[in-house]
C-alpha atoms as a PDB file:
ATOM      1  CA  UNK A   1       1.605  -2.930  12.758  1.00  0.00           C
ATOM      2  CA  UNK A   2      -0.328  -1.227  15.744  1.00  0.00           C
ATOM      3  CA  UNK A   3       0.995   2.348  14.054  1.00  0.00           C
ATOM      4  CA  UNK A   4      -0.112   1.372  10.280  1.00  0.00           C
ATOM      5  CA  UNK A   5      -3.760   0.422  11.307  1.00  0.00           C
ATOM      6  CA  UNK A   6      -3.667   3.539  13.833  1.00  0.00           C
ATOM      7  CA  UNK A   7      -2.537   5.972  11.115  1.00  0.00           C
ATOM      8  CA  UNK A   8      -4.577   4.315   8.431  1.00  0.00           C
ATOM      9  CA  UNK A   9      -7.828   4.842  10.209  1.00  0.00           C
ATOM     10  CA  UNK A  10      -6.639   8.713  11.355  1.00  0.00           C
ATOM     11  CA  UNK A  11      -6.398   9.051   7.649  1.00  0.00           C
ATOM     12  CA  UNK A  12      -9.978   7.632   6.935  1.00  0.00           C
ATOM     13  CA  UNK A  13     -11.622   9.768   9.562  1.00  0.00           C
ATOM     14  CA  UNK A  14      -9.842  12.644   8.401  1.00  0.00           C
ATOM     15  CA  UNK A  15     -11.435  12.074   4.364  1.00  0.00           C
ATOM     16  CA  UNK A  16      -8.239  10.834   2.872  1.00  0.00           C
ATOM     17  CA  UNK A  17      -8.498   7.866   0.281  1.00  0.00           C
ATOM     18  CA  UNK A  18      -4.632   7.694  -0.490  1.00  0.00           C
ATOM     19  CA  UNK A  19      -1.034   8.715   0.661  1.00  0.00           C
ATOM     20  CA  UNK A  20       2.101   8.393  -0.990  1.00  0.00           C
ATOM     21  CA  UNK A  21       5.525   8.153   0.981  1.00  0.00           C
ATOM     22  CA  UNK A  22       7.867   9.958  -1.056  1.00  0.00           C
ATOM     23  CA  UNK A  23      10.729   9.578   0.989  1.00  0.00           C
ATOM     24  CA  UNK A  24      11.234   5.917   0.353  1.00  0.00           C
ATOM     25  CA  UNK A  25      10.644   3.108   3.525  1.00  0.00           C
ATOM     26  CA  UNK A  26      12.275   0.721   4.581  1.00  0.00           C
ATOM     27  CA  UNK A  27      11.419  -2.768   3.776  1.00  0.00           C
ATOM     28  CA  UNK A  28      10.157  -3.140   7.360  1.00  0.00           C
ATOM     29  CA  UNK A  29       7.952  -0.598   6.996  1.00  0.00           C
ATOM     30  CA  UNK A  30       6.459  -1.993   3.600  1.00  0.00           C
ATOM     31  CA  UNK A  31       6.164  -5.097   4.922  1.00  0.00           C
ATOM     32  CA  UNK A  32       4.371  -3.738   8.073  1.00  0.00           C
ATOM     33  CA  UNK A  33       1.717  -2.198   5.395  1.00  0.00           C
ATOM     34  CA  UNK A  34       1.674  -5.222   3.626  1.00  0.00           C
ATOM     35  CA  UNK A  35       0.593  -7.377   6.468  1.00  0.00           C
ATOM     36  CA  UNK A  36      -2.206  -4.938   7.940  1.00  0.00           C
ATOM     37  CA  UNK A  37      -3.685  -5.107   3.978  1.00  0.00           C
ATOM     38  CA  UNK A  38      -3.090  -8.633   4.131  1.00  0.00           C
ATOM     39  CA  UNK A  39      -5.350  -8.692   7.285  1.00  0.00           C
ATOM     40  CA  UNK A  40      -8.358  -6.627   5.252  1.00  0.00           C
ATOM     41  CA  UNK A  41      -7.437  -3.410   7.968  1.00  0.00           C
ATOM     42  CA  UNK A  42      -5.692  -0.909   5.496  1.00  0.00           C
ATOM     43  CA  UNK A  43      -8.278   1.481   5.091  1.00  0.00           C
ATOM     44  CA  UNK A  44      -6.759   3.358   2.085  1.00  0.00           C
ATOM     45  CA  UNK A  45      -4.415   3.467  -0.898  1.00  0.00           C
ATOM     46  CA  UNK A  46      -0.808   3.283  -0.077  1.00  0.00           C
ATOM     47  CA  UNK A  47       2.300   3.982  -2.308  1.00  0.00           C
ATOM     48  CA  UNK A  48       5.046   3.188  -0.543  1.00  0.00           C
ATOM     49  CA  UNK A  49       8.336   2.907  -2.734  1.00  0.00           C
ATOM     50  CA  UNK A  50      11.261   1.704  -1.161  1.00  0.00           C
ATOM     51  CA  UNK A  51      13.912   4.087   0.365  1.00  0.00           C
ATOM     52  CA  UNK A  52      17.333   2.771  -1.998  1.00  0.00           C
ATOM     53  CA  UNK A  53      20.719   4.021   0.038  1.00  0.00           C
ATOM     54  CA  UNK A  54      22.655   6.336  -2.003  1.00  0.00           C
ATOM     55  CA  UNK A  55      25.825   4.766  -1.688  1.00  0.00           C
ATOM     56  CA  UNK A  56      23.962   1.991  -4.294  1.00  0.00           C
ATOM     57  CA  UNK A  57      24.376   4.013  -6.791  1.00  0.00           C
END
């Protein structure tokens, strides 16, 4: 969680209000963004769709 409120506030400084993971995460990940929102530190919009293995499919 350390890395998500590190990079969220890198983010902030920079200007950015949103980012969008468009290679998929894991659900570690998510959850790892989930918690520092839950905690009120996630300075900006995330979209953060899950990464699906393509042998799923």
């Amino acid at each position: 969680m350390a890395s998500v409120r590190l990079g969220a506030r890198a983010y902030t400084m920079a200007g950015t209000t949103a980012t969008f993971e468009g290679h998929g995460l894991t659900p570690a990940v998510t959850r790892a963004y989930g918690d520092v929102h839950a905690a009120g530190d996630l300075t900006l919009r995330m979209h953060t769709p899950l990464s699906v293995p393509s042998s799923a499919f």
